[in-house]
C-alpha atoms as a PDB file:
ATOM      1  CA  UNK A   1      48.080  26.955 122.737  1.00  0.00           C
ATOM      2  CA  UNK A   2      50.930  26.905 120.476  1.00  0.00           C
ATOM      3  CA  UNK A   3      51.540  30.291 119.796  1.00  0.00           C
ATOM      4  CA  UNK A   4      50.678  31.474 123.829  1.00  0.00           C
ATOM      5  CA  UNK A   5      52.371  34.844 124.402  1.00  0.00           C
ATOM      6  CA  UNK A   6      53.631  35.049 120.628  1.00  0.00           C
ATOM      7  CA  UNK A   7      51.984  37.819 118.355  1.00  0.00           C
ATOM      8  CA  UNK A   8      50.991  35.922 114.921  1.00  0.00           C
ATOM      9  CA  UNK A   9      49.197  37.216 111.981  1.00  0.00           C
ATOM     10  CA  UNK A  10      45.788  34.788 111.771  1.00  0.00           C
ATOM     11  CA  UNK A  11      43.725  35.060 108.385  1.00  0.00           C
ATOM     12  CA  UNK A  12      40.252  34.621 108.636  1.00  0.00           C
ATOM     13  CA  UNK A  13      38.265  32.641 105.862  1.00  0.00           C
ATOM     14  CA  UNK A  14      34.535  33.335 105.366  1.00  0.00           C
ATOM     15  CA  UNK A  15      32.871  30.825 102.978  1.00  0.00           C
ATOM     16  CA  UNK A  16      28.910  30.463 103.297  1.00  0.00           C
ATOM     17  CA  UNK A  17      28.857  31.921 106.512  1.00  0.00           C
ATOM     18  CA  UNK A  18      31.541  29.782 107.951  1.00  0.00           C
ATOM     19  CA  UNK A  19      34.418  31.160 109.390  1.00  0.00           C
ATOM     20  CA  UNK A  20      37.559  29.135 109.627  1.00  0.00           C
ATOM     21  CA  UNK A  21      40.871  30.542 111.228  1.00  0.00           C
ATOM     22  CA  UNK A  22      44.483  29.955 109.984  1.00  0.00           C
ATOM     23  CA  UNK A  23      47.680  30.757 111.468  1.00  0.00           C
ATOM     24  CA  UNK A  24      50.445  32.652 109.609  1.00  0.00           C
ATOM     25  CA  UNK A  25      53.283  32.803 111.478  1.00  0.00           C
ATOM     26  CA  UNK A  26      56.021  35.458 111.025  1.00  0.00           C
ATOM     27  CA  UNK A  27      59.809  34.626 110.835  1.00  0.00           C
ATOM     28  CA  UNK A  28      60.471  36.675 113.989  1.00  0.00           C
ATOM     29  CA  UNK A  29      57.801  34.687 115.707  1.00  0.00           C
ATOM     30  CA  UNK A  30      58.563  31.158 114.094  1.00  0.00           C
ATOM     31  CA  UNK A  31      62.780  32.018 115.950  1.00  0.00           C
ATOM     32  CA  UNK A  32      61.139  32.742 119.462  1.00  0.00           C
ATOM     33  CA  UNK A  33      59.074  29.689 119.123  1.00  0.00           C
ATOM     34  CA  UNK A  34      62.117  27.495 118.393  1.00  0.00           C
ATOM     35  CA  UNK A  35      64.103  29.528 121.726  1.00  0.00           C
ATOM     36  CA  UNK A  36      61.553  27.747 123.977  1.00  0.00           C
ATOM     37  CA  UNK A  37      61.142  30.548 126.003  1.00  0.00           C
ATOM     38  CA  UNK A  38      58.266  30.703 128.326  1.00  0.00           C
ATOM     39  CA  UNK A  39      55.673  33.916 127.967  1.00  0.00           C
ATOM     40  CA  UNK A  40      56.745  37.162 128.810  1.00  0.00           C
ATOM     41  CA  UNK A  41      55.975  38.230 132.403  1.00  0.00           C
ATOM     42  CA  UNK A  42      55.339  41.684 131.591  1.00  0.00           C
ATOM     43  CA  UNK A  43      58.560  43.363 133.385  1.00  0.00           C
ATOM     44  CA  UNK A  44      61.712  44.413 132.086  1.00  0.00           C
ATOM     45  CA  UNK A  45      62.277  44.376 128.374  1.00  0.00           C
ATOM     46  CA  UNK A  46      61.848  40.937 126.157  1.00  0.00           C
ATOM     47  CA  UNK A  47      64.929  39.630 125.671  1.00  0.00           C
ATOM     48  CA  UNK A  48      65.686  36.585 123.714  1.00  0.00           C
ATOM     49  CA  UNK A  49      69.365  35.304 124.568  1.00  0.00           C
ATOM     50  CA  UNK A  50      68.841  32.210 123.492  1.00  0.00           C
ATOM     51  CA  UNK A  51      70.950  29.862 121.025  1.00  0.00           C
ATOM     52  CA  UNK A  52      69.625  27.791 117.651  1.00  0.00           C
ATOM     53  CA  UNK A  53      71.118  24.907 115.760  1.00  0.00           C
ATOM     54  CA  UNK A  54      71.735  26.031 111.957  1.00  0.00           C
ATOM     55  CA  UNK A  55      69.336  22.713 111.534  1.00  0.00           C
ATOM     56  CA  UNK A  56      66.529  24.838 113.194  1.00  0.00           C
ATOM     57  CA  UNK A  57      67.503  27.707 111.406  1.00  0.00           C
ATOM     58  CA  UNK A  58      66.814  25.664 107.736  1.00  0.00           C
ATOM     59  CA  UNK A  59      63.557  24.545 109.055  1.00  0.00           C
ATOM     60  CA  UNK A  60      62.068  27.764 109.475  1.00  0.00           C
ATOM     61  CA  UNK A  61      63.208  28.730 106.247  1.00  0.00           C
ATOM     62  CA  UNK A  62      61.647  25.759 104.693  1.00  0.00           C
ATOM     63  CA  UNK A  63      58.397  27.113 106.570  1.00  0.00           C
ATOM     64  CA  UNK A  64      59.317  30.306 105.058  1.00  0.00           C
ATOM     65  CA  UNK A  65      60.372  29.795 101.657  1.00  0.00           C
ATOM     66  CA  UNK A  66      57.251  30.107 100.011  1.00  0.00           C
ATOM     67  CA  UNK A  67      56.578  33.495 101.135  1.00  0.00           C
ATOM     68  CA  UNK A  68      60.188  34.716 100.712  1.00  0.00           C
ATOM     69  CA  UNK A  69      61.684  37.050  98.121  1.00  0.00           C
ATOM     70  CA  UNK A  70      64.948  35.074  97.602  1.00  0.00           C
ATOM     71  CA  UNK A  71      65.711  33.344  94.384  1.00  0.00           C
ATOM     72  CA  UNK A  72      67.853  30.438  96.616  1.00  0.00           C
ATOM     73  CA  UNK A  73      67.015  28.505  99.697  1.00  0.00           C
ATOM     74  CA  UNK A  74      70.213  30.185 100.777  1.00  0.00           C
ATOM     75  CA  UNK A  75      68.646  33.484 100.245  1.00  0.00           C
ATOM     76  CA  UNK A  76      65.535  32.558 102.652  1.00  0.00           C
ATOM     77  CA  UNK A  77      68.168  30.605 105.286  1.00  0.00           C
ATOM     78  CA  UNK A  78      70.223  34.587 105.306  1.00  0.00           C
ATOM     79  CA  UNK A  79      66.800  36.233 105.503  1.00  0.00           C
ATOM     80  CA  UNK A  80      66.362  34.116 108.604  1.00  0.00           C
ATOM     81  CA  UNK A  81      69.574  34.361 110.122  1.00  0.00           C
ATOM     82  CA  UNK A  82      68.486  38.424 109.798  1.00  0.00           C
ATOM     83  CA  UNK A  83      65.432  37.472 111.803  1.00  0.00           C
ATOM     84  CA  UNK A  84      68.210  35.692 114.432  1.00  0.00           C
ATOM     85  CA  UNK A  85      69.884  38.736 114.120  1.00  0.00           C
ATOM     86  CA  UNK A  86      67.175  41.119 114.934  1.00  0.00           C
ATOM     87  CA  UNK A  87      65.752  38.644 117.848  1.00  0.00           C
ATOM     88  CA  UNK A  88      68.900  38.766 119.662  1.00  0.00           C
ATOM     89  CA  UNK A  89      69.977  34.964 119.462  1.00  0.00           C
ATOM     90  CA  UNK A  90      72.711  33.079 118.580  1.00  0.00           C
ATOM     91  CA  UNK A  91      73.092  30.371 115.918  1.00  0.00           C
ATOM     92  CA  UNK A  92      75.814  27.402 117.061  1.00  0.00           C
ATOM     93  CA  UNK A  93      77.175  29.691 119.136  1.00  0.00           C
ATOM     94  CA  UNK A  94      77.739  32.153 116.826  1.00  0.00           C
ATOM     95  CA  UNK A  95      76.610  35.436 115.881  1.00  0.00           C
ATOM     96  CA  UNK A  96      74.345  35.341 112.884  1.00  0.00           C
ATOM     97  CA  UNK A  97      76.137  37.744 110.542  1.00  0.00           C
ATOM     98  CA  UNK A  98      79.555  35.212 110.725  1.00  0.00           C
ATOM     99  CA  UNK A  99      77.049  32.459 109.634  1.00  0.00           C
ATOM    100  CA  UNK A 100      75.638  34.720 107.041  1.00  0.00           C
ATOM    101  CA  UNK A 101      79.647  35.051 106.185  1.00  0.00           C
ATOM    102  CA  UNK A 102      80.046  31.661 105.735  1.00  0.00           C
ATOM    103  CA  UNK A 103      77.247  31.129 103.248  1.00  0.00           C
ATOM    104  CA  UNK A 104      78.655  33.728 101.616  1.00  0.00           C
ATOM    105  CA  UNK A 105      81.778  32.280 101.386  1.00  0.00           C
ATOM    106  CA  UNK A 106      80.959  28.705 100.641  1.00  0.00           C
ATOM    107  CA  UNK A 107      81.704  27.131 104.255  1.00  0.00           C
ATOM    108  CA  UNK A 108      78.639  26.297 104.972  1.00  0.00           C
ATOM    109  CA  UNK A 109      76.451  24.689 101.836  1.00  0.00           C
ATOM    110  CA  UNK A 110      72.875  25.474 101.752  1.00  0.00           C
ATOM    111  CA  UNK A 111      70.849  22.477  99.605  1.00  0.00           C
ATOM    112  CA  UNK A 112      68.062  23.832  97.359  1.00  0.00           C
ATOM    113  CA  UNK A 113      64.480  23.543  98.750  1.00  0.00           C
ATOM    114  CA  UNK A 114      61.530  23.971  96.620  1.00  0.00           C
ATOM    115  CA  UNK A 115      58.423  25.317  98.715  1.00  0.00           C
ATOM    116  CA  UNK A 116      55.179  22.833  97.649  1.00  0.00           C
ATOM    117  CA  UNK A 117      52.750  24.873  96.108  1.00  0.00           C
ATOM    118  CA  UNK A 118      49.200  25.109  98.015  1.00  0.00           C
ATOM    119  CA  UNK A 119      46.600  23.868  95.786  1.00  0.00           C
ATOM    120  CA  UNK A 120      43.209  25.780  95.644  1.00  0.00           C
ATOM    121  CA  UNK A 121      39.895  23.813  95.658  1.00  0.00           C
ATOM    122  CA  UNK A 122      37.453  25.849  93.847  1.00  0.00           C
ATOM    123  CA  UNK A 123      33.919  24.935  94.914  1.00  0.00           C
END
């Protein structure tokens, strides 16, 4: 009942007829998770006002880091603040693109974070 009233991606694994289900969640769905928000009651449009601690911000990007495109873990924290962004929340008050700004600029220091790599079991 985590993810009640979120849309996640689930992937399905079939192994000698048994099915197990996994969770993937998305960045956009990992932000409205951390807003608290209660489920949508179905009138007026979803909006997500809300305001995040840069702190929650780096922990969804060390979620996220393993399936991100960036080369840093400041890369994946910007591609989250975009996610913020997008959402329509707030990060310490501030709008997303002036923290992006002060990555950028070296305000705010990002330490590295190296995603632990899933190991396979072959059977």
């Amino acid at each position: 009942m985590d993810w009640k009233g979120l849309r996640v991606t689930v992937k399905l694994i079939v192994q000698n007829r048994q099915a197990k289900v996994e969770v993937v969640p998305s960045a956009g769905s990992l932000v409205i998770r951390a807003l608290d928000e209660g489920p949508h009651s179905g009138d007026g449009p979803k909006v997500h006002d809300g305001d995040l601690s840069f702190d929650q911000v780096y922990d969804i990007a060390k979620i996220m880091r393993g399936r991100s495109m960036a080369r840093k873990m400041a890369g994946t924290v910007k591609e989250i603040l975009g996610t913020c962004y997008s959402v329509g929340c707030t990060v310490d008050g501030k709008h997303p693109k002036e923290v992006q700004a002060a990555i950028d600029n070296g305000e705010i220091k990002v330490e590295d974070y190296e995603a632990p790599v899933e190991a396979t079991k072959e059977e």
